[in-house]
C-alpha atoms as a PDB file:
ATOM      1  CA  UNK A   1    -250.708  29.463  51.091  1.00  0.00           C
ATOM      2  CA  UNK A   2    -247.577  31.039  51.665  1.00  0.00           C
ATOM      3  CA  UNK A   3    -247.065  33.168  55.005  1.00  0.00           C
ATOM      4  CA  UNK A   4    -246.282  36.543  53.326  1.00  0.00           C
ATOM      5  CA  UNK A   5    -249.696  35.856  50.733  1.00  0.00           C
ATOM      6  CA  UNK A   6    -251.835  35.108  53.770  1.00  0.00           C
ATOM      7  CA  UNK A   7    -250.075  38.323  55.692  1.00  0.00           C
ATOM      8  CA  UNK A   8    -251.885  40.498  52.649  1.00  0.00           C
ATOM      9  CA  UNK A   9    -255.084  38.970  52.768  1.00  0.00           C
ATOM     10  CA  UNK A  10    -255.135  39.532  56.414  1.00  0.00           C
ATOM     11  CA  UNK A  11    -253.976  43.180  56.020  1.00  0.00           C
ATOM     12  CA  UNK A  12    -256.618  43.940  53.580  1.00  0.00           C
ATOM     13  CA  UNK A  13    -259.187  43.223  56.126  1.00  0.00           C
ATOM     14  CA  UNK A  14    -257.544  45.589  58.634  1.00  0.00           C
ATOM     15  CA  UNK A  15    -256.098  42.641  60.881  1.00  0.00           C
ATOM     16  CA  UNK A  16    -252.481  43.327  62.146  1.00  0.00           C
ATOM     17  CA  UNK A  17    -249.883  40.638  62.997  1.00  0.00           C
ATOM     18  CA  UNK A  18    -246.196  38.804  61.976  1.00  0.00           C
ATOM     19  CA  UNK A  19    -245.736  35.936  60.027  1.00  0.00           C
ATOM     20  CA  UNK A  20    -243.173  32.902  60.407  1.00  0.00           C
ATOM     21  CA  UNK A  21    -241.809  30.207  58.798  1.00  0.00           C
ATOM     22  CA  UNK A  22    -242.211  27.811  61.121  1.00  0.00           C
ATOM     23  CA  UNK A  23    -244.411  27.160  64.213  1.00  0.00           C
ATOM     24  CA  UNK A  24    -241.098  26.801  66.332  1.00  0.00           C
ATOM     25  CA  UNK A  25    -240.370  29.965  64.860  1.00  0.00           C
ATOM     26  CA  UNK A  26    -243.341  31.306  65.985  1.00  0.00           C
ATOM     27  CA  UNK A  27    -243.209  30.163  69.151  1.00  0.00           C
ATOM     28  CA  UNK A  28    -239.697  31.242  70.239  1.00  0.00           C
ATOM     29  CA  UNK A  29    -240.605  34.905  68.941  1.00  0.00           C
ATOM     30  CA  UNK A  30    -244.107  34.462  70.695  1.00  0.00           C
ATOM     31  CA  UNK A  31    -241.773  33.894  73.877  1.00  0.00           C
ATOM     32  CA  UNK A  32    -239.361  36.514  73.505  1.00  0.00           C
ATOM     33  CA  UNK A  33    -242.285  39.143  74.176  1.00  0.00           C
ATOM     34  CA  UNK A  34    -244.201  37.639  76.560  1.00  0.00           C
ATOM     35  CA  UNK A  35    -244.104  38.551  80.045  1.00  0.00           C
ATOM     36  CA  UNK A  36    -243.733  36.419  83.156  1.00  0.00           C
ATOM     37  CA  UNK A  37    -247.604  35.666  83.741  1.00  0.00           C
ATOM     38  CA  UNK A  38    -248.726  35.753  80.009  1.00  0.00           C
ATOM     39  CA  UNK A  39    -249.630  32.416  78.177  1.00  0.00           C
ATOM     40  CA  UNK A  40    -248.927  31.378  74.635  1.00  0.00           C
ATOM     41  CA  UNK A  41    -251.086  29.214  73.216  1.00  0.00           C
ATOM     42  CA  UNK A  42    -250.350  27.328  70.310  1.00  0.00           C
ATOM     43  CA  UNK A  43    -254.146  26.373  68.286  1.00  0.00           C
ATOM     44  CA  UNK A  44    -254.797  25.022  64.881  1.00  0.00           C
ATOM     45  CA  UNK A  45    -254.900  21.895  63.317  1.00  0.00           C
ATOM     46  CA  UNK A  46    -253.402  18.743  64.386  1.00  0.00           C
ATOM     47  CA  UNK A  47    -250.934  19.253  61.543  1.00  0.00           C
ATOM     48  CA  UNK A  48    -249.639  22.691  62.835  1.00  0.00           C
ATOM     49  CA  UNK A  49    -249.620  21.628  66.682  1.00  0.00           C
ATOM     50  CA  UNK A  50    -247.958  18.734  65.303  1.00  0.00           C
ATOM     51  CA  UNK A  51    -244.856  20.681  64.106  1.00  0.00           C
ATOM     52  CA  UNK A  52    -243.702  22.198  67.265  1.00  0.00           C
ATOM     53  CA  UNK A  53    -240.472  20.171  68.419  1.00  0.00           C
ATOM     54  CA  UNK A  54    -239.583  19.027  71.970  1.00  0.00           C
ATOM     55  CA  UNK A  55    -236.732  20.912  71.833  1.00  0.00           C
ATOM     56  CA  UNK A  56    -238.442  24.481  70.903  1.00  0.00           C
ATOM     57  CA  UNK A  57    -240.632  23.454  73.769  1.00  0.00           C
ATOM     58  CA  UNK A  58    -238.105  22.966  76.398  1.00  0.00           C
ATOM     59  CA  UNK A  59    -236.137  26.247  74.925  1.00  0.00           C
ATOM     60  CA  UNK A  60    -239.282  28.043  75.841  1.00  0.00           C
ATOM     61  CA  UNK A  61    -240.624  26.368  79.507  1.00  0.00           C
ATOM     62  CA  UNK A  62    -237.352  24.915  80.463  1.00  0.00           C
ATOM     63  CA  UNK A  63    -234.935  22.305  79.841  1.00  0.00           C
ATOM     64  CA  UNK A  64    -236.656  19.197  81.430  1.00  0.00           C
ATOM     65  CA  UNK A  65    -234.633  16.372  82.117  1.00  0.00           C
ATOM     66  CA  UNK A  66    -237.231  13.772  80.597  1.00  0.00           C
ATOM     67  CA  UNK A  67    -236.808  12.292  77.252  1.00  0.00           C
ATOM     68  CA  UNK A  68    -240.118  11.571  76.706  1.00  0.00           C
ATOM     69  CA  UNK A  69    -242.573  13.319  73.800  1.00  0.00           C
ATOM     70  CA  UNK A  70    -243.759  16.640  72.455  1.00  0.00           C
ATOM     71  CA  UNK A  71    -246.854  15.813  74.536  1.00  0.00           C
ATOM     72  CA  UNK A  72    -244.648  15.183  77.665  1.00  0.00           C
ATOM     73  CA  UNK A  73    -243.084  18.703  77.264  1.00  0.00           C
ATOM     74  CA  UNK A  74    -246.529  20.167  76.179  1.00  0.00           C
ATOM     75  CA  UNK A  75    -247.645  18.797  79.350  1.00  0.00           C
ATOM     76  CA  UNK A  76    -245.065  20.083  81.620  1.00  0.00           C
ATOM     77  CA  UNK A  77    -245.594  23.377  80.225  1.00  0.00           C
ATOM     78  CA  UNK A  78    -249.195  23.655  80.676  1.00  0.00           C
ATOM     79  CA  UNK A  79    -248.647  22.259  84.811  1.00  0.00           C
ATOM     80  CA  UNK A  80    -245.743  24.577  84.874  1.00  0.00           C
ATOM     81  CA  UNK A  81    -248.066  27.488  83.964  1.00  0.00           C
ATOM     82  CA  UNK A  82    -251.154  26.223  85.820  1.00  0.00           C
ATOM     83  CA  UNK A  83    -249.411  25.856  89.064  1.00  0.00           C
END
């Protein structure tokens, strides 16, 4: 379903929000208003997790030195928040 289709539905029901292209899209404007201590979670299916890129990662929680995976970077974030 297209983003700006599902944006309707939603708004019919009285539920507020943005939509995006992209998860990464989503993400960086997810990170642009959130404060210092807040957390962004990123939830869904396997498929939308799945489309976040190391780099949007990193551009969010840091550029990391490591070349390793999304689910390096994913964790790095999650011990960077936790700590």
């Amino acid at each position: 379903m297209p983003e700006e289709e599902l944006l309707q539905k939603a708004n019919h029901h009285g539920l507020k929000g943005n939509t995006y292209s992209t998860v990464n899209t989503a993400l960086y404007a997810a990170s642009l208003k959130a404060g210092k201590n807040d957390l962004i979670l990123v939830c869904g299916s396997v498929f939308v997790v799945g489309e976040l890129s190391i780099e949007s990662v990193r551009s969010v929680w840091g550029k990391e030195e490591s070349k390793g995976s999304i689910f390096d970077a994913l964790e790095i974030a999650a011990w960077s928040f936790f700590r």
